[in-house]
N, C-alpha and C. Protein backbone atom coordinates (compact mmCIF):
# COMPACT_ATOMS: atom_id res chain seq x y z
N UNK A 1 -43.72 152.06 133.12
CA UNK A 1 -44.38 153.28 132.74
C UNK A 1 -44.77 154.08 133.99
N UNK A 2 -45.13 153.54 134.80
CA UNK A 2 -45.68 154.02 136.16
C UNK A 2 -44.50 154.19 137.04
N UNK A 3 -43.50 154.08 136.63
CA UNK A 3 -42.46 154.30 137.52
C UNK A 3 -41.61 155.44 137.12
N UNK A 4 -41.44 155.62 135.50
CA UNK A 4 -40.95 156.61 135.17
C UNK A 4 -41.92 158.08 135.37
N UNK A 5 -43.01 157.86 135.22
CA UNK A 5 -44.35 158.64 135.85
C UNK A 5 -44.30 159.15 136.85
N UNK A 6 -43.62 158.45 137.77
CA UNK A 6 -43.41 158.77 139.65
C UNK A 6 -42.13 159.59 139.30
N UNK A 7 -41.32 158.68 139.01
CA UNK A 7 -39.88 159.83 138.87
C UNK A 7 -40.07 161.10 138.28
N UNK A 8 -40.82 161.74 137.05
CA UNK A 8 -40.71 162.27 136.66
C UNK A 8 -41.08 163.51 137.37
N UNK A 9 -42.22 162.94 137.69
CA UNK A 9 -43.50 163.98 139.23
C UNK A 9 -42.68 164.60 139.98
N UNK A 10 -41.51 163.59 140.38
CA UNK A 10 -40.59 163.86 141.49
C UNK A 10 -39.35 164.69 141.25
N UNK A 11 -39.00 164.35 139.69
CA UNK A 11 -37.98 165.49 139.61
C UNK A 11 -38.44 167.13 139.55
N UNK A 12 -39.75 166.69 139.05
CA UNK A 12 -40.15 168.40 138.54
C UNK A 12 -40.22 168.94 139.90
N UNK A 13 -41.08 168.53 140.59
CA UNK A 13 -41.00 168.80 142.52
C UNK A 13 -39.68 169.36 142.87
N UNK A 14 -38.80 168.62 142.35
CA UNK A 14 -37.34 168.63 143.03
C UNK A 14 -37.05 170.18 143.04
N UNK A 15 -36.96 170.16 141.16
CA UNK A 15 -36.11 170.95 140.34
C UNK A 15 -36.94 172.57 140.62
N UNK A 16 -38.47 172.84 141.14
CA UNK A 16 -39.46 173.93 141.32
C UNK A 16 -39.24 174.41 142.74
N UNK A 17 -39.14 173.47 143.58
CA UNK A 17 -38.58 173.65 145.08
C UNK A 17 -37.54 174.06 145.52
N UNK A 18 -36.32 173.37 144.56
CA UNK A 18 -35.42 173.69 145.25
C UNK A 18 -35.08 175.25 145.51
N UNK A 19 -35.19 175.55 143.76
CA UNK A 19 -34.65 177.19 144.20
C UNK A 19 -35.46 178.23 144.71
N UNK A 20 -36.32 178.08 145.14
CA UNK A 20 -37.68 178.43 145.32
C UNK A 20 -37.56 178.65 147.19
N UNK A 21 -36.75 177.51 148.18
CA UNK A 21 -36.31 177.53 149.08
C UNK A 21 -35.05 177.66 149.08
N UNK A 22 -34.25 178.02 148.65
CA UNK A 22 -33.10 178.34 148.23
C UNK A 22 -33.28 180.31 148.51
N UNK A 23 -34.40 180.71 147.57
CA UNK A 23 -34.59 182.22 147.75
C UNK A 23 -35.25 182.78 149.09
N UNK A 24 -36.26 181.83 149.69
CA UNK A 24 -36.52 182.24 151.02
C UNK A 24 -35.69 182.09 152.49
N UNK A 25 -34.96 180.74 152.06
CA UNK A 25 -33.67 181.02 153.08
C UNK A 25 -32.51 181.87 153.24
N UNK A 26 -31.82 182.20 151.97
CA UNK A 26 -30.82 182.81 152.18
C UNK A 26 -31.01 184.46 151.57
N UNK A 27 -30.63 184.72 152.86
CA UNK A 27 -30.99 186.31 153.36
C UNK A 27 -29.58 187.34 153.39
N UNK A 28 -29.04 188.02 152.49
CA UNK A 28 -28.17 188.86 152.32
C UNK A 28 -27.65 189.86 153.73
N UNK A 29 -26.65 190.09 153.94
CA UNK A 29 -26.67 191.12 155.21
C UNK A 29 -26.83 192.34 154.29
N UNK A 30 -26.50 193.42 155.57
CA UNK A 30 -26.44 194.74 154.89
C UNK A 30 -25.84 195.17 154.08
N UNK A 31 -25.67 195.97 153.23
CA UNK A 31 -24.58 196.97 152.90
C UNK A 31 -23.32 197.01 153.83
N UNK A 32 -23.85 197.71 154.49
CA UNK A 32 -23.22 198.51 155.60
C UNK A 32 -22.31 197.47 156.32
N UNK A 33 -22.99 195.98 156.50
CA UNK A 33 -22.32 195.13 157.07
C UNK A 33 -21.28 194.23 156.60
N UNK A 34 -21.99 194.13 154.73
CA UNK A 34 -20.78 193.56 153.98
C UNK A 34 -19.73 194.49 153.72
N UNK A 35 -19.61 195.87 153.51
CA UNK A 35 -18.36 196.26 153.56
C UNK A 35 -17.40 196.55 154.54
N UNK A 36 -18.19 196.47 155.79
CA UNK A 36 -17.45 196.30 157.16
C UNK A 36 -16.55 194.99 157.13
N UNK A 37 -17.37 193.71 156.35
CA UNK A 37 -16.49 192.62 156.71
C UNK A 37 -15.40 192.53 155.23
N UNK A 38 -15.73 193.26 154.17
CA UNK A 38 -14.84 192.77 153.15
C UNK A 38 -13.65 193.91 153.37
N UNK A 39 -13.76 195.13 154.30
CA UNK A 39 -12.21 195.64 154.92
C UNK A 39 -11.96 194.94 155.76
N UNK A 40 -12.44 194.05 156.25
CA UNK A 40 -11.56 193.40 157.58
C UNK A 40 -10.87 192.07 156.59
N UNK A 41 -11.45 192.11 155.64
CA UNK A 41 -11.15 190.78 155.30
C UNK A 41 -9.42 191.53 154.08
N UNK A 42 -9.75 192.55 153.97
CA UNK A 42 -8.34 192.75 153.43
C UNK A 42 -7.44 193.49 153.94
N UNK A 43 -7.66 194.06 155.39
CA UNK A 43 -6.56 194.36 155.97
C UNK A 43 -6.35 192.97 156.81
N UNK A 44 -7.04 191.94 156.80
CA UNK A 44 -6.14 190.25 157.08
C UNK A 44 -6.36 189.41 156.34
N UNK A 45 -5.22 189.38 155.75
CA UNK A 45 -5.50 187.94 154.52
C UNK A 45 -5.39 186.77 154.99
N UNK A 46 -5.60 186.12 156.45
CA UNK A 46 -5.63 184.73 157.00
C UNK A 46 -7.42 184.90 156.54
N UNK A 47 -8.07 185.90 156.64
CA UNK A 47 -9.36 185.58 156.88
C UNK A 47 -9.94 185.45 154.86
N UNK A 48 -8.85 185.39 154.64
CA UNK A 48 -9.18 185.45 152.97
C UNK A 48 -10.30 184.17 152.66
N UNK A 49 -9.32 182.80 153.21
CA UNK A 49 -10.50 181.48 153.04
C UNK A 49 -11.71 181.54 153.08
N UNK A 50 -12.00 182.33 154.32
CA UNK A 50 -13.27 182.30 155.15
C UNK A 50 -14.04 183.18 154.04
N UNK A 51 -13.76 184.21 153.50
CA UNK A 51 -14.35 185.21 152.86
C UNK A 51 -14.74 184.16 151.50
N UNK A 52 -13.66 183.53 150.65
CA UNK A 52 -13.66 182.61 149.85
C UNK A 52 -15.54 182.27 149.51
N UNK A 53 -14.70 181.01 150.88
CA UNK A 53 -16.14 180.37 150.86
C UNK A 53 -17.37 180.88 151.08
N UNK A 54 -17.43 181.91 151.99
CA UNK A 54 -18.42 182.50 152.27
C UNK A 54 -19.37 183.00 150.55
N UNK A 55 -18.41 183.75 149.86
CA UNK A 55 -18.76 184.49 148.81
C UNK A 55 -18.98 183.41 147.29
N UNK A 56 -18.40 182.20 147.52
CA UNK A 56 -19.47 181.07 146.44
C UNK A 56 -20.79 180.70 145.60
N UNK A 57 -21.68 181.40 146.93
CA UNK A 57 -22.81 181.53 146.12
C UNK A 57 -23.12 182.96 145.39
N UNK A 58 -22.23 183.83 145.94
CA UNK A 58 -22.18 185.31 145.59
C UNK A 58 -23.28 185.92 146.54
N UNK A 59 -23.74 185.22 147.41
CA UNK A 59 -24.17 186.33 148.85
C UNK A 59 -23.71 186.32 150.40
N UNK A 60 -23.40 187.29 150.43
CA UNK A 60 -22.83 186.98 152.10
C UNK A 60 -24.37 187.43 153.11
N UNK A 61 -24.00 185.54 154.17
CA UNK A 61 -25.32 185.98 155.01
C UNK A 61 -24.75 186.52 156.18
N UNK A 62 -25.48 186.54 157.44
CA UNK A 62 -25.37 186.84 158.70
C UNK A 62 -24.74 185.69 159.54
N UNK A 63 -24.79 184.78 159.29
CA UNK A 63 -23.44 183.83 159.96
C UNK A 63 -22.47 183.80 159.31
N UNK A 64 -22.67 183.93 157.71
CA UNK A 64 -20.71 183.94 157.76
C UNK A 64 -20.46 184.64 157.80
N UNK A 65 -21.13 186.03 157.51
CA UNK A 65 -20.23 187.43 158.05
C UNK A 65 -20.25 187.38 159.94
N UNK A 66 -20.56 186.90 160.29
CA UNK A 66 -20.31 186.61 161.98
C UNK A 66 -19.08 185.62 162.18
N UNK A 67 -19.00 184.80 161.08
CA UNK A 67 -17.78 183.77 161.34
C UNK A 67 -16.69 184.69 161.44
N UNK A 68 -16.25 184.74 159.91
CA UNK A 68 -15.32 185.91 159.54
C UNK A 68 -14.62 187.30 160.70
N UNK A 69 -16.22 187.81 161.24
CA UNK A 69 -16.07 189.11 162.10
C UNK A 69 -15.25 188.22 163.51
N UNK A 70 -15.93 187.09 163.90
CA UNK A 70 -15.01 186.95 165.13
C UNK A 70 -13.80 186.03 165.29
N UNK A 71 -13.90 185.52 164.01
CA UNK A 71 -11.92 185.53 163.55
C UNK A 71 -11.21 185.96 163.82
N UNK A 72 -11.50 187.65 163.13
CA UNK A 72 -11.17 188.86 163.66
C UNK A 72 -10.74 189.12 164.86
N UNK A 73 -11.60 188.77 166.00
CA UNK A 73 -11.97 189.62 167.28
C UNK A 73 -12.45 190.35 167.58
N UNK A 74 -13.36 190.74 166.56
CA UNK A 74 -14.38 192.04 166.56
C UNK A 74 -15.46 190.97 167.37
N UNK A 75 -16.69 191.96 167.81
CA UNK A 75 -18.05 192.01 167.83
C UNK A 75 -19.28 191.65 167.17
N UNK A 76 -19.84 190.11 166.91
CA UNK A 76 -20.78 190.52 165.87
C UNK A 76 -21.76 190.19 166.69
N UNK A 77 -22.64 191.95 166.05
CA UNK A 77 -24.15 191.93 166.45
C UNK A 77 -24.84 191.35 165.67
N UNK A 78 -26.49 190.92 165.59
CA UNK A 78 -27.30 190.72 164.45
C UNK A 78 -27.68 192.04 164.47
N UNK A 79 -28.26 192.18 162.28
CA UNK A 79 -28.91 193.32 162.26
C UNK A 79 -29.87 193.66 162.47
């Protein structure tokens, strides 16, 4: 009884946290910066993968649009 008690404590913890740090870590780039990288990403379709994965959770951050950009050979600044 006391054990399913602990687990249970622990899933709710889990399941309230997770997305909860999930929303304060991951930080969207710009506008301005995601459509800079989704033309680079279709005038080169080697960089298609990269875009792939990047776009999984359905937000692009500031390192993978930095991965992607110096694939490329472009420049990436932070914003």
């Amino acid at each position: 009884m006391l054990f399913g008690t602990v687990l249970g404590i622990v899933a709710v913890v889990f399941l309230t946290a997770w997305p909860l740090w999930k929303w304060l870590t991951v930080k969207p780039v710009s506008p301005a910066l995601y459509e800079r990288t989704k033309a680079l990403v279709e005038k080169n379709p080697r960089l298609k993968p990269a875009w792939d994965k990047a776009m999984e959770d359905g937000v692009l951050t500031w390192p993978e649009a930095k991965e992607i950009l110096e694939s490329a050979g472009e420049k990436a600044e932070p914003e």
